[in-house]
Protein backbone atom coordinates (compact mmCIF):
# COMPACT_ATOMS: atom_id res chain seq x y z
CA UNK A 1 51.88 -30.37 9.88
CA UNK A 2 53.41 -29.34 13.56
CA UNK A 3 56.78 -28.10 13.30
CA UNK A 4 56.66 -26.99 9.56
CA UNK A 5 57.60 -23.12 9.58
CA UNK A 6 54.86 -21.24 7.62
CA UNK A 7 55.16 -17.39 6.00
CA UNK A 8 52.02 -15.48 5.90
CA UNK A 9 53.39 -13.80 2.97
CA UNK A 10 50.66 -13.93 -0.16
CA UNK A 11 48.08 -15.28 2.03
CA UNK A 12 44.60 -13.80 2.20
CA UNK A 13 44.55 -11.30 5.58
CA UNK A 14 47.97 -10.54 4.50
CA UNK A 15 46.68 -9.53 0.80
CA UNK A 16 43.47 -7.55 2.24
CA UNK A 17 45.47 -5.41 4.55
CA UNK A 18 47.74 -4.41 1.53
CA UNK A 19 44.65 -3.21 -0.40
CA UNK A 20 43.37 -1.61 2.26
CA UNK A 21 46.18 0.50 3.29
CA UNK A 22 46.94 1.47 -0.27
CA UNK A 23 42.98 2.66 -0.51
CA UNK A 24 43.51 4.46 2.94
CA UNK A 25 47.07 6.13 1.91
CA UNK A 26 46.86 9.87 1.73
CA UNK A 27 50.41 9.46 -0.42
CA UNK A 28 48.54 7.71 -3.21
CA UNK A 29 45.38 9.42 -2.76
CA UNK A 30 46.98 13.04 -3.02
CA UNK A 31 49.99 11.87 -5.41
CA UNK A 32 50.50 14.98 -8.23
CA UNK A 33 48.95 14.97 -11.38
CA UNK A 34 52.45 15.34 -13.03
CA UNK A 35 52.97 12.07 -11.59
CA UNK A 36 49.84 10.76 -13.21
CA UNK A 37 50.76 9.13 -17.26
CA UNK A 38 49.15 10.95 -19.71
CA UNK A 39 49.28 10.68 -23.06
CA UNK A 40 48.24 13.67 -25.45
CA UNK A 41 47.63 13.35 -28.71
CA UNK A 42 49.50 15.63 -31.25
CA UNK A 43 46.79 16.78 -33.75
CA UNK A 44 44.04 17.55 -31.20
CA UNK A 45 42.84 20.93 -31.25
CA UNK A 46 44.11 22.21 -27.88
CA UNK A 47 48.05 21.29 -29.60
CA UNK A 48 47.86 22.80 -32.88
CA UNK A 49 46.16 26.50 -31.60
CA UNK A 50 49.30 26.11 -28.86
CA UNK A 51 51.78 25.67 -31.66
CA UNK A 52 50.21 28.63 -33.92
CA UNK A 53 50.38 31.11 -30.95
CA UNK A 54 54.24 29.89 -30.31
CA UNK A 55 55.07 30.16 -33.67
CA UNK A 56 53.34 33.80 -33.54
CA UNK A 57 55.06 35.06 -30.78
CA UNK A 58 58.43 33.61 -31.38
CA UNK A 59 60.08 36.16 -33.04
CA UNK A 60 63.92 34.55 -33.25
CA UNK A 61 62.05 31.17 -35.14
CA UNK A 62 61.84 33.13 -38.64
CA UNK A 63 64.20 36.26 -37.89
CA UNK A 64 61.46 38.90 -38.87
CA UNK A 65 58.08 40.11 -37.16
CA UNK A 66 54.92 40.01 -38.62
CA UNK A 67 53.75 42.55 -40.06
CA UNK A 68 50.38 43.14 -37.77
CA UNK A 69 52.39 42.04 -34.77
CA UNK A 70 55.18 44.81 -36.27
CA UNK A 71 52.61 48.09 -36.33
CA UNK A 72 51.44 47.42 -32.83
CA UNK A 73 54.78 47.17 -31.75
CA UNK A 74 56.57 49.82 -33.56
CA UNK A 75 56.02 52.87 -31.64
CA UNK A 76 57.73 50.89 -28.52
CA UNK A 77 60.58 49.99 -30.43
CA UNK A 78 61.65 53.32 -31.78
CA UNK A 79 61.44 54.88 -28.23
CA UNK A 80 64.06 52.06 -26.72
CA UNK A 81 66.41 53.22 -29.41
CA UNK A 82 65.56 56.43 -28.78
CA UNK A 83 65.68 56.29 -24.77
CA UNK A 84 63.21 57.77 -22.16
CA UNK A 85 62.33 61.36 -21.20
CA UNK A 86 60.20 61.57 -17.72
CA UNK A 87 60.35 65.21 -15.91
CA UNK A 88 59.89 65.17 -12.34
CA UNK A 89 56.52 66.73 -12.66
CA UNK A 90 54.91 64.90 -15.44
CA UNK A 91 51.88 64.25 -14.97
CA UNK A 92 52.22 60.26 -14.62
CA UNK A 93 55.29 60.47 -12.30
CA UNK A 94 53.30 62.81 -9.54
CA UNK A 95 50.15 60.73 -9.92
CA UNK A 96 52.82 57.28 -9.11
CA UNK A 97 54.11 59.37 -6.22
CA UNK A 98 50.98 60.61 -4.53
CA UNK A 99 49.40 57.00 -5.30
CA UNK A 100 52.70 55.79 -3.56
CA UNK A 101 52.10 57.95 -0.41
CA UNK A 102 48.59 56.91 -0.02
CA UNK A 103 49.40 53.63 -0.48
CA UNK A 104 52.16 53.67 1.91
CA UNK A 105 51.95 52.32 5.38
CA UNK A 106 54.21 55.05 6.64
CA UNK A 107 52.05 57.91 5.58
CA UNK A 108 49.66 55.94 7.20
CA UNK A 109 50.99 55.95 10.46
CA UNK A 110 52.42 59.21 10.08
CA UNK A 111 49.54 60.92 11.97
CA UNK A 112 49.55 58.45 14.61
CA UNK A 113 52.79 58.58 15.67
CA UNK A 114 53.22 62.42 15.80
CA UNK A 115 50.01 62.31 18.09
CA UNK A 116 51.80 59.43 20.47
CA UNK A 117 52.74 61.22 23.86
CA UNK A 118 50.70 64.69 23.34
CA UNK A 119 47.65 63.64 25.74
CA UNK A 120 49.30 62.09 28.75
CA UNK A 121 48.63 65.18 31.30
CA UNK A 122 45.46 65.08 31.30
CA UNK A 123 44.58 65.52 35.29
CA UNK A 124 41.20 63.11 34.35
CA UNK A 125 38.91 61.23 31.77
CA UNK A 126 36.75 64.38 30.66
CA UNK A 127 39.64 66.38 30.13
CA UNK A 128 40.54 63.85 27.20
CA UNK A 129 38.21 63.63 24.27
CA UNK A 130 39.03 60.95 22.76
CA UNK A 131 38.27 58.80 26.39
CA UNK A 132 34.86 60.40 26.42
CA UNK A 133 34.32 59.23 23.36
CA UNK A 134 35.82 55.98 23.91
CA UNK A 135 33.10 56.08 26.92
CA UNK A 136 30.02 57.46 25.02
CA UNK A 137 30.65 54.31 22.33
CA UNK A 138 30.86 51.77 25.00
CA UNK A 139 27.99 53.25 26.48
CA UNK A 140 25.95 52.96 23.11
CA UNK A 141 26.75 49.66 22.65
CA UNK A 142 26.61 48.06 26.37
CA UNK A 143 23.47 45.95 26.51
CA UNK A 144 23.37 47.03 30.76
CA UNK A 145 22.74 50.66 29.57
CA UNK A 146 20.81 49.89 26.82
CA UNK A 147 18.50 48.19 29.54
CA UNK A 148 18.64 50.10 32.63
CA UNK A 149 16.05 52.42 31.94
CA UNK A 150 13.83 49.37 31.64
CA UNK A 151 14.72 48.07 34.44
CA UNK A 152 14.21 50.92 36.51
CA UNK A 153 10.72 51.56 34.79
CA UNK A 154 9.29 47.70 34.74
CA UNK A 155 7.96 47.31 38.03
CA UNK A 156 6.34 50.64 38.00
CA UNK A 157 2.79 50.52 37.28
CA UNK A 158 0.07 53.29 37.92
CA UNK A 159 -3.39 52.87 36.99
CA UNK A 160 -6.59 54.85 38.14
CA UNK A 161 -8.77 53.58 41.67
CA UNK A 162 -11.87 53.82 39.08
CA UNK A 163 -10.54 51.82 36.50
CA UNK A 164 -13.11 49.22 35.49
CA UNK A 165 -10.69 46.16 36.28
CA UNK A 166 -9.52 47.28 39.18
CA UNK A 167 -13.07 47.58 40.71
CA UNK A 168 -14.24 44.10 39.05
CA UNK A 169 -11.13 42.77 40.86
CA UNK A 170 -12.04 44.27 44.26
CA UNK A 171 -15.05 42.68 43.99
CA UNK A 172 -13.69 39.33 42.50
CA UNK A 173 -11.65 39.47 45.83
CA UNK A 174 -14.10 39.81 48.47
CA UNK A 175 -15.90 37.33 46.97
CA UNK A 176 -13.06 35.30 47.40
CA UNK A 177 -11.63 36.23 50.33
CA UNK A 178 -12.10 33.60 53.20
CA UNK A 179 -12.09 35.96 55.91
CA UNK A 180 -15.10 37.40 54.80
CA UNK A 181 -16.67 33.94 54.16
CA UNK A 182 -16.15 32.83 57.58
CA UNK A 183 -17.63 35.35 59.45
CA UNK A 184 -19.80 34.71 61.79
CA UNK A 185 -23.61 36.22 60.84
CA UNK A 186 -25.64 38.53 63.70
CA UNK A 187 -27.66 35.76 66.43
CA UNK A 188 -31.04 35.86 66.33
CA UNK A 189 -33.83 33.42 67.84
CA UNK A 190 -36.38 31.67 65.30
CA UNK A 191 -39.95 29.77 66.49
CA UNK A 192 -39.47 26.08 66.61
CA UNK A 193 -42.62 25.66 64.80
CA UNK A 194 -41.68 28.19 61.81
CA UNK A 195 -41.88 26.22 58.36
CA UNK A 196 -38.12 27.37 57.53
CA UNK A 197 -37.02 25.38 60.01
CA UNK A 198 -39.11 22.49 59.86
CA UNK A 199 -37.88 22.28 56.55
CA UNK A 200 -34.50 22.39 57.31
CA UNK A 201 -35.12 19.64 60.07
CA UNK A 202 -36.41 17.23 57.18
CA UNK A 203 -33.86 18.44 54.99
CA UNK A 204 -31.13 17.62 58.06
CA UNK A 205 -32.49 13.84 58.35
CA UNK A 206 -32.51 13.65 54.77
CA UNK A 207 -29.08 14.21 54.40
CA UNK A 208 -28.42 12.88 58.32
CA UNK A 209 -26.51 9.45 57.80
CA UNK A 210 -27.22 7.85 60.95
CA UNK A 211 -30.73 8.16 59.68
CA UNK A 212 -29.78 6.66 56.68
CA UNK A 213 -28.38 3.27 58.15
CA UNK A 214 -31.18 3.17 61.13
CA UNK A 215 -32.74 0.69 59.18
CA UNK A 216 -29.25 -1.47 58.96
CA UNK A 217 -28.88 -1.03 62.68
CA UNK A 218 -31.74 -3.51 63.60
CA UNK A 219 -30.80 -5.93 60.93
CA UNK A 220 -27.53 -6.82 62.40
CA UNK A 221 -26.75 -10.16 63.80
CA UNK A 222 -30.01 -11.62 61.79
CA UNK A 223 -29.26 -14.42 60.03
CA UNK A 224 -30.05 -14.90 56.56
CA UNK A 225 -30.17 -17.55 53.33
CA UNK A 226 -29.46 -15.69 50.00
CA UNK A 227 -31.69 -18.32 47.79
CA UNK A 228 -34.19 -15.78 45.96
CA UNK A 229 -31.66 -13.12 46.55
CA UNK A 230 -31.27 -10.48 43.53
CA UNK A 231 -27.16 -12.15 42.83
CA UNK A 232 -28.51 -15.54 42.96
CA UNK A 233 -31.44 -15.58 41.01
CA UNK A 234 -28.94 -13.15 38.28
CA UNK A 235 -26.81 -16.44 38.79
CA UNK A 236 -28.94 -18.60 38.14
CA UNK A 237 -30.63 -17.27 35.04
CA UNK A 238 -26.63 -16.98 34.05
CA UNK A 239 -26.23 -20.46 34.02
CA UNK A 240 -29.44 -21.93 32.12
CA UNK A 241 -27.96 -18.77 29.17
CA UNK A 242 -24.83 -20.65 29.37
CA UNK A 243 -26.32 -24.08 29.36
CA UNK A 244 -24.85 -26.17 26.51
CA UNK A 245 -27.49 -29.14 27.45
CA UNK A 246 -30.15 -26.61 27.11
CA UNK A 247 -28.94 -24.28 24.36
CA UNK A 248 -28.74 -27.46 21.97
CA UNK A 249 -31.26 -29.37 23.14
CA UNK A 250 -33.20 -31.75 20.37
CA UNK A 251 -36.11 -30.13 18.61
CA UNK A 252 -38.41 -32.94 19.72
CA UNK A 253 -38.06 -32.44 22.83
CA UNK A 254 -39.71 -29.22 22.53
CA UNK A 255 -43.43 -28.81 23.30
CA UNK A 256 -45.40 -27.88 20.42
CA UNK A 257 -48.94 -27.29 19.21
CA UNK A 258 -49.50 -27.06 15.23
CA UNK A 259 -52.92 -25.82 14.23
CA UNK A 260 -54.27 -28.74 11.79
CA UNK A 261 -56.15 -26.01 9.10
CA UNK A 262 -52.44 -23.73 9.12
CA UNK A 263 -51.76 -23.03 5.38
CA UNK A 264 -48.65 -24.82 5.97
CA UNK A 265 -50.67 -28.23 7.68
CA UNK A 266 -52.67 -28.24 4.30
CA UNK A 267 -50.01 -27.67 2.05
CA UNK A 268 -47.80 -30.82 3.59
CA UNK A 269 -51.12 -33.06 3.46
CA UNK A 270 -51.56 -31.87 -0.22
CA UNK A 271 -47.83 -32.35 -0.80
CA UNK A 272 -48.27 -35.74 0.76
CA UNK A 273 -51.13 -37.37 -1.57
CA UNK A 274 -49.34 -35.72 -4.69
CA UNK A 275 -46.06 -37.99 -3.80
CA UNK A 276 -47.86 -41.04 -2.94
CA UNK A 277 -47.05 -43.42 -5.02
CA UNK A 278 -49.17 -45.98 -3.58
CA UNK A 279 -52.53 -43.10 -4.74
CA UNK A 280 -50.60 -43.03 -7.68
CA UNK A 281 -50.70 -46.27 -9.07
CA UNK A 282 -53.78 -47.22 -7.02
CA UNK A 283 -55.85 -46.39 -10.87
CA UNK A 284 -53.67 -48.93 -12.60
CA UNK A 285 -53.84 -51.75 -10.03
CA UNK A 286 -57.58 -51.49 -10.46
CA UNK A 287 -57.62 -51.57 -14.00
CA UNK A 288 -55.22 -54.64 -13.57
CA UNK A 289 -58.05 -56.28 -11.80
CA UNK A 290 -60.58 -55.82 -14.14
CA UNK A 291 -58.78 -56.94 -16.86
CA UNK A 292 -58.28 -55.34 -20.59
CA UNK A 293 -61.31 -55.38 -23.56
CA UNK A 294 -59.11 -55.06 -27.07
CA UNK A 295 -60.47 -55.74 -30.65
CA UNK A 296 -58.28 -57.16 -32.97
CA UNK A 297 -60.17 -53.78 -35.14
CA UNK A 298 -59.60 -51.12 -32.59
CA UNK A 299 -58.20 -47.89 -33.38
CA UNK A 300 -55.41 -47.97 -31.51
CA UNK A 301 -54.36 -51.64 -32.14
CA UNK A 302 -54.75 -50.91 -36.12
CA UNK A 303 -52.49 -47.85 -35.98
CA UNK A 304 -49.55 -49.63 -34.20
CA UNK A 305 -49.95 -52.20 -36.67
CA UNK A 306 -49.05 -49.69 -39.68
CA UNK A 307 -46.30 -48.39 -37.32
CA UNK A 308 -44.90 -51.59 -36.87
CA UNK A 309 -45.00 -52.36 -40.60
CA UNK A 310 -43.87 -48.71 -41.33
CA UNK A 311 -40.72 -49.35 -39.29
CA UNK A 312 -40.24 -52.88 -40.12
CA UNK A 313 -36.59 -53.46 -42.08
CA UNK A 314 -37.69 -56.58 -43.47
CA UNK A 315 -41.00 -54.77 -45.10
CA UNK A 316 -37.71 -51.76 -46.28
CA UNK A 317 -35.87 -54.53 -47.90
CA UNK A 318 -38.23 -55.56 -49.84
CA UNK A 319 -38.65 -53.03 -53.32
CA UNK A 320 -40.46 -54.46 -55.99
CA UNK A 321 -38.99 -55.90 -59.01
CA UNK A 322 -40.65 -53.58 -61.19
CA UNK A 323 -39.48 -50.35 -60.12
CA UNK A 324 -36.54 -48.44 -61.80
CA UNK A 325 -34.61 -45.57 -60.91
CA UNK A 326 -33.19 -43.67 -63.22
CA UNK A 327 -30.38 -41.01 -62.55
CA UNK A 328 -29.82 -38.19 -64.79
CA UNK A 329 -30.66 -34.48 -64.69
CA UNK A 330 -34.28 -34.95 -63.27
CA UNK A 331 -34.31 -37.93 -61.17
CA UNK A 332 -37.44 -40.29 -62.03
CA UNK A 333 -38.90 -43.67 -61.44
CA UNK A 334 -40.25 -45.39 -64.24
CA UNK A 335 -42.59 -48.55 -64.26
């Protein structure tokens, strides 16, 4: 496809630039409503009430008034065939004119101008009122005047010397004050055997830190071997909690001393002799051995006789020849 000439005209950029610049034009987006097609429909109600009043107030469409439209109209009518009659000072025609003058920009001005020029030799401000005025306003409303009195009263501040806070602060101040806290107390000369100042010598050596590390002073240069030492020992007893060898050691391994008359020792031997099956069955080996002693009349041997005859099919089978069964209302057998 080199060489072949290709228009971009109807392809797909080309297309949404189109769309957008007809959404973005202010032409199309502000065009006239008279521009707009609209179609109105003839009998809706907005057409037919604008057709009555037309119709009403078109007086050439039927050559005649109507007649409620003609006694409203009627006095109007005779006085334009009649003509007009205004005085000059009817009431109407001076309210017009002095409604006209107050309306007026000229009467307006009219002060103004005959006042322009009549105040310019005044030898200074005061002798002009309407400058002192002009002055007193600007004073009124200047925020600098309005707070100069405050400023010339807010760093004044009187109080009384007896006033309760100003004597706690006094006070609050000497305390305070470093001048006074440094000042060197009166000499005087103590016993060395007074028990104030014993005390304070035990007090000193308590608080003395070469004291403190005399007993370090002799121990330097001494050699030493931490085993037993507080960190090693803490070590140690570290490693046997974090011993997987001995945290899951076997259970046999484990020395351990049962008590043979425990409740629990007696209740595993009783357990034990209860699930021996050897115990169990020792009654029937030994009735094995000595063998069994059955008459062919015993009880026992008799009864499973009749229960073997009793469940016997063979013995079921067989009815006897003479019995008859009879079905009807009330079954029977008859002989």
């Amino acid at each position: 496809m080199r060489g072949i000439g290709w228009v971009p005209i109807g392809s797909l950029d080309v297309v949404k630039c189109k769309r957008a610049a007809e959404i973005l034009s202010d032409n199309i987006y502000r065009q006239p409503p008279d521009k707009q097609k609209f179609t109105s429909v003839t009998d809706s109600l907005e057409q037919v009430l604008a057709k009555n009043n037309a119709i009403t107030m078109n007086k050439d469409s039927t050559g005649k008034l109507k007649s409620h439209y003609l006694f409203s109209v009627w006095p109007l009518l005779v006085s334009k065939k009649k003509g007009y009659d205004l005085r000059s000072d009817a009431i109407p025609i001076v309210a017009a004119k002095a409604s006209r003058d107050i309306v007026s920009d000229y009467k307006y001005k009219d002060g103004y101008r005959k006042q322009l020029g009549h105040h310019i030799g005044a030898r200074n401000i005061k002798d002009d009122p309407k400058m002192m005025w002009s002055m007193h306003v600007a004073k009124i409303q200047s925020d600098r005047e309005y707070k100069k009195d405050f400023e010339k009263s807010k760093t004044r501040y009187s109080s009384p010397v007896d006033m309760l806070g100003v004597v706690l602060a006094k006070k609050c101040q000497t305390l305070v004050s470093d001048i006074d806290y440094k000042n060197y107390l009166h000499q005087w000369t103590c016993l060395p055997d007074q028990n104030d100042v014993i005390h304070a010598r035990q007090a000193y050596e308590i608080q003395s830190d070469n004291m403190y590390k005399s007993d370090l002073q002799w121990m330097r240069g001494i050699g030493w071997v931490p085993i037993g030492s507080l960190d090693v020992v803490k070590c140690k007893r570290a490693a046997e909690i974090l011993s997987d060898n001995i945290y899951r050691q076997p259970p046999d391994k484990q020395k351990f001393t049962s008590v043979t008359d425990s409740l629990e020792q007696v209740l595993a031997k009783n357990n034990a002799i209860t699930m021996n099956k050897s115990l169990y069955r020792q009654a029937m080996e030994e009735a094995k051995k000595e063998g069994y002693d059955l008459r062919s009349d015993a009880l026992s041997i008799v009864a499973a006789k009749a229960s073997r005859d009793i469940a016997s099919d063979v013995r079921a089978d067989e009815v006897p020849a003479f019995v008859t069964i009879r079905p009807g209302p009330t079954w029977g057998i008859a002989v």
